[in-house]
Protein backbone atom coordinates (compact mmCIF):
# COMPACT_ATOMS: atom_id res chain seq x y z
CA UNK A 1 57.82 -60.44 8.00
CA UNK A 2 58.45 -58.02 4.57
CA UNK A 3 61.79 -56.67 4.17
CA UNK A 4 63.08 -53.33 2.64
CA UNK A 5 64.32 -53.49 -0.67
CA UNK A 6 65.74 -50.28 0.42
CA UNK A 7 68.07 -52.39 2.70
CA UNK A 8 67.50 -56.13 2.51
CA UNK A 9 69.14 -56.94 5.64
CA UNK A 10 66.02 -54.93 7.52
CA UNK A 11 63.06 -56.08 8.31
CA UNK A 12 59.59 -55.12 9.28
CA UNK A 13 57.24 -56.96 11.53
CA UNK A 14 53.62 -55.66 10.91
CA UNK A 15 53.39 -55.75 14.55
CA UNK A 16 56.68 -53.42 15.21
CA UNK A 17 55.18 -50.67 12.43
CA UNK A 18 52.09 -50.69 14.20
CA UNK A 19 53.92 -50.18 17.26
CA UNK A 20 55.45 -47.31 16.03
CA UNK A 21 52.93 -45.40 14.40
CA UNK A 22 50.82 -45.74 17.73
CA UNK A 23 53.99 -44.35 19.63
CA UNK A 24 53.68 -41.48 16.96
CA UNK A 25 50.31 -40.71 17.27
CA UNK A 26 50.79 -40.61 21.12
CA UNK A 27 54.06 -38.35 21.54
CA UNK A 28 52.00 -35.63 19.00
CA UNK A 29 48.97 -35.67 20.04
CA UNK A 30 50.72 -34.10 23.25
CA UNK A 31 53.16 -32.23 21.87
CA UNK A 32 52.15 -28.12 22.45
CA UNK A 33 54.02 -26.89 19.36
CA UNK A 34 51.84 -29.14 17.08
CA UNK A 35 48.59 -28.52 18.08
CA UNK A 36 47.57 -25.58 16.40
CA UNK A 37 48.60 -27.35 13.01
CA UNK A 38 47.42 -30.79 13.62
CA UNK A 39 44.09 -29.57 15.02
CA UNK A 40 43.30 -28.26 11.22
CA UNK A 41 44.78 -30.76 9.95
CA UNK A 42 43.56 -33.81 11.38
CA UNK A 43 40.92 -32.77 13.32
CA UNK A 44 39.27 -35.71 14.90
CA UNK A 45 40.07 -38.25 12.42
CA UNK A 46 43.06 -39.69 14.33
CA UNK A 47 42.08 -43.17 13.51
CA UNK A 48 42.26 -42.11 9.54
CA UNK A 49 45.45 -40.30 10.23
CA UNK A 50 47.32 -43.38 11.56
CA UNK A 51 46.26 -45.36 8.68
CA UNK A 52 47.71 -43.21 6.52
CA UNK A 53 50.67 -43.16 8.14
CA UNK A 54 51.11 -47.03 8.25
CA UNK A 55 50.38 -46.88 4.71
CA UNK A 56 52.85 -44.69 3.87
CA UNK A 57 55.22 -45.97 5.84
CA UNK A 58 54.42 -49.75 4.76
CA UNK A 59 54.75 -48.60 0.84
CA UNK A 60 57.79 -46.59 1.32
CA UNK A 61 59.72 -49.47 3.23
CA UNK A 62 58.37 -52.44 1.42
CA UNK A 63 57.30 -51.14 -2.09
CA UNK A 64 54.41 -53.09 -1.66
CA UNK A 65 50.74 -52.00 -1.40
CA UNK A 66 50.21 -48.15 -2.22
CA UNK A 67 49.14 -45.65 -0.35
CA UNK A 68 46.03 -42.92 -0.92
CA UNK A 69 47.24 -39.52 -0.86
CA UNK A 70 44.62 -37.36 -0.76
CA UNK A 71 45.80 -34.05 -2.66
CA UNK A 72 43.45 -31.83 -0.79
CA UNK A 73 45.00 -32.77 2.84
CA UNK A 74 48.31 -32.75 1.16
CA UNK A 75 48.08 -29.04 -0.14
CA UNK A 76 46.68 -28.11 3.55
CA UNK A 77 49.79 -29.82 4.93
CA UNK A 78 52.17 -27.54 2.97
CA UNK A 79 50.08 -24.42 4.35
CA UNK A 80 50.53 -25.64 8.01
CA UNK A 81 53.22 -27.10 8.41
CA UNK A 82 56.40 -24.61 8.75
CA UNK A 83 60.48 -26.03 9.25
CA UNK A 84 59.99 -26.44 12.54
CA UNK A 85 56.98 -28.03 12.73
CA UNK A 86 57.91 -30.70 10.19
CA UNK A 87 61.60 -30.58 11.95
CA UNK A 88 59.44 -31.27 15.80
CA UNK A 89 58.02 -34.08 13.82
CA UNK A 90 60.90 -35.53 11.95
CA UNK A 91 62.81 -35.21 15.63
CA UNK A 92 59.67 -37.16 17.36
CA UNK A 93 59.56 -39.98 14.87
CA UNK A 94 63.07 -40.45 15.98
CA UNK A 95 62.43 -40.88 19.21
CA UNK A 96 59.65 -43.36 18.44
CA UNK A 97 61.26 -45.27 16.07
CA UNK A 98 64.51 -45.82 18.90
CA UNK A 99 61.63 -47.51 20.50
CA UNK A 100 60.05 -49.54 18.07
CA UNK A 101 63.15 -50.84 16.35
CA UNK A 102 66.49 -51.90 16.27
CA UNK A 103 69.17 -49.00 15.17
CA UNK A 104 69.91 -49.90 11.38
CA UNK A 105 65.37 -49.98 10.79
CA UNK A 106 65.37 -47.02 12.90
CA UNK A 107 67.54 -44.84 10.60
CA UNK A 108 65.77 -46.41 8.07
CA UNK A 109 62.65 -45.29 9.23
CA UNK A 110 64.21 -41.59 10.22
CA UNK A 111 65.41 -41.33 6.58
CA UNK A 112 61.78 -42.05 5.04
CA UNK A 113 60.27 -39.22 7.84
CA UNK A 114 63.28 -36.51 6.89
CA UNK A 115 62.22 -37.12 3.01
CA UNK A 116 58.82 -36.70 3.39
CA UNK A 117 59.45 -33.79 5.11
CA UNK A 118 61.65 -32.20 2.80
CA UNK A 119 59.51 -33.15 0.05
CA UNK A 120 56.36 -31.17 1.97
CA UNK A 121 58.52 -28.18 2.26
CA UNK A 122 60.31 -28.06 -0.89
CA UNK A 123 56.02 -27.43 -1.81
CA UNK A 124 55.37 -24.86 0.57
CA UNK A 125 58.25 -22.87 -0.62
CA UNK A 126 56.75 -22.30 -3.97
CA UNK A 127 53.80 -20.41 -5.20
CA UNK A 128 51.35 -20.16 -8.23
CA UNK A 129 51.62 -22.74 -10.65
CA UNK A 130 54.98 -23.98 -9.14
CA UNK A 131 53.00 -25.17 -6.09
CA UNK A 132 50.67 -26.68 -8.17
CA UNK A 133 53.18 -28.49 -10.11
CA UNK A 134 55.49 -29.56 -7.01
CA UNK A 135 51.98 -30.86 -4.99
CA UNK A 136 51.07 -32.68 -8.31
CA UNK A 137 54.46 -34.79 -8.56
CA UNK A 138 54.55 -34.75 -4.67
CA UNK A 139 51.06 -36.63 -4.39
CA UNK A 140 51.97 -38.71 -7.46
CA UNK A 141 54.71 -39.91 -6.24
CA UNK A 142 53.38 -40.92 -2.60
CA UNK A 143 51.04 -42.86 -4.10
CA UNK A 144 53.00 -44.86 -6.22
CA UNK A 145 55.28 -45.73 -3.42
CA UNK A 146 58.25 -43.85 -4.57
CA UNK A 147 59.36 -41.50 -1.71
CA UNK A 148 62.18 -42.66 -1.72
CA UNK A 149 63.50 -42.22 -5.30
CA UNK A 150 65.56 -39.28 -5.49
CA UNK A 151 64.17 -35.72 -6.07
């Protein structure tokens, strides 16, 4: 059971982050206001998309293995995905989280989702070579694990 360097006293059973991630999947696959988005973005590759997320998720709470960030899906992400579309999400991994773990890992988990999607707007705020620059250092520093240095 890995803790969070982040916060010692929390920890993460591989079973409870699969837990929520499923819950995740679930509550946006049906959620109306997402499905434009998500259908571009993910498509059928749910199974992929999940992955990710534990991934992400696992490296971000853990610093321990790293996740792939693929730039491509990234830079599509920051096209898509408007405030209140990353907000819906943000406010839905919430609610998941509530379920899959106690209160102090739940706002720990919250925190990670509101970062990422801050960091995914501060992107799609920018153009030209800005963008290019802000996807660059975004994807760079997904996949080395450090979300959740400050910006």
């Amino acid at each position: 059971m890995p803790f969070s360097p982040l916060d010692p006293s929390t920890y993460f059973d591989d079973a409870d982050l699969a837990l929520l991630v499923a819950l995740f999947s679930d509550r946006v696959r049906r959620e109306p206001a997402l499905h434009a988005s998500l259908n571009r973005l993910v498509g059928n590759r749910w199974e992929q998309a999940e992955q990710r997320t534990d991934a992400l998720f696992r490296a971000a709470l853990t610093l321990g293995s790293l996740p792939e960030v693929d730039r491509d899906w990234m830079s599509l992400a920051t096209q898509l995905l408007g405030s209140s579309e990353l907000r819906l999400l943000t406010d839905l991994m919430l609610d998941c989280a509530m379920v899959a773990f106690p209160l102090q890992s739940a706002s720990l988990i919250v925190e990670i989702s509101e970062r990422l999607g801050e960091l995914v707007e501060s992107i799609a705020q920018c153009d030209g070579s800005e963008r290019q620059s802000r996807l660059t250092a975004a994807c760079d520093r997904l996949a080395s694990g450090a979300l959740m240095n400050g910006f």
